[in-house]
Protein backbone atom coordinates (compact mmCIF):
# COMPACT_ATOMS: atom_id res chain seq x y z
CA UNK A 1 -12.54 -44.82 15.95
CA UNK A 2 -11.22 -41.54 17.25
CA UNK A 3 -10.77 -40.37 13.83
CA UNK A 4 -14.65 -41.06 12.49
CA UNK A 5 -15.59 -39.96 15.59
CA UNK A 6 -13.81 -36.17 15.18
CA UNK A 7 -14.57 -36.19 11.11
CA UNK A 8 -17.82 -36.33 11.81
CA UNK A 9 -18.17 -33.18 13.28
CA UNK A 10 -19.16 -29.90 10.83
CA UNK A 11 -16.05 -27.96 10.40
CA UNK A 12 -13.23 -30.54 11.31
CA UNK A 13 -10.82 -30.61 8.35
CA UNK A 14 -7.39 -33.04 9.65
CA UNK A 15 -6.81 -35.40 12.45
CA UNK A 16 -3.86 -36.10 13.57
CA UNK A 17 -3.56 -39.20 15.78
CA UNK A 18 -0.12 -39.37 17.77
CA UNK A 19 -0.49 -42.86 19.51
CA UNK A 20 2.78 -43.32 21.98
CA UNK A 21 2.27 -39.66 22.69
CA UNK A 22 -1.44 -40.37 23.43
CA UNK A 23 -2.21 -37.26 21.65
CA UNK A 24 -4.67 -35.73 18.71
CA UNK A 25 -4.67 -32.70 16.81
CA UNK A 26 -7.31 -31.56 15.17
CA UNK A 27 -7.44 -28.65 12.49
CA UNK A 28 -11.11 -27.29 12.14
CA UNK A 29 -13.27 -24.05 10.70
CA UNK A 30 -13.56 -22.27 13.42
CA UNK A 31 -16.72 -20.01 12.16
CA UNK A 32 -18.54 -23.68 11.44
CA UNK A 33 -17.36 -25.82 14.75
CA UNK A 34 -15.01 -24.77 18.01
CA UNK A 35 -12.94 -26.67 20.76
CA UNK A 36 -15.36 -26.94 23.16
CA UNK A 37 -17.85 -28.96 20.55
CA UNK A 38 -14.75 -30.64 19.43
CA UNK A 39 -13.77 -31.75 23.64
CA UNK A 40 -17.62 -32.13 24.42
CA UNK A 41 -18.17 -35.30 21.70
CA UNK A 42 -14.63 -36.57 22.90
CA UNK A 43 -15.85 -36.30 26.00
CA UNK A 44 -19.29 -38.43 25.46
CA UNK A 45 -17.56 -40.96 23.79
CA UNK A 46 -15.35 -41.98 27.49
CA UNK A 47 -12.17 -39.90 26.60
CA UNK A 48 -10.36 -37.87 28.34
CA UNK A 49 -9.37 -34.56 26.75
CA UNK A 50 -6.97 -32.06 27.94
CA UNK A 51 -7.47 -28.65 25.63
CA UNK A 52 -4.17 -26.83 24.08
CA UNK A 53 -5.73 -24.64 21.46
CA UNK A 54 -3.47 -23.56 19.11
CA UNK A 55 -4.26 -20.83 16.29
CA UNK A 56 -3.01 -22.02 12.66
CA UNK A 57 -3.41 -19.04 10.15
């Protein structure tokens, strides 16, 4: 669910779901979408977020 949830938003282009870690990494355009749109819908959905932005060139 996490991972329809994320593609869905404009911009995302990988998930990565990391379940014993309880983590997710998410690659995105960063002129079409951003972290805090990304943490927001997270957010709605009744999850917890914790933002580590990371820049991948």
């Amino acid at each position: 669910m996490v991972t329809k949830l994320i593609t869905s938003i404009n911009g995302v282009s990988r998930v990565d779901i990391n379940i014993p870690e309880r983590t997710v990494n998410v690659a995105y355009d960063s002129r079409v979408t951003d972290a805090y749109v990304i943490q927001m819908t997270l957010l709605k959905a009744g999850y917890k977020t914790i933002e580590e932005p990371r820049r991948v060139h």
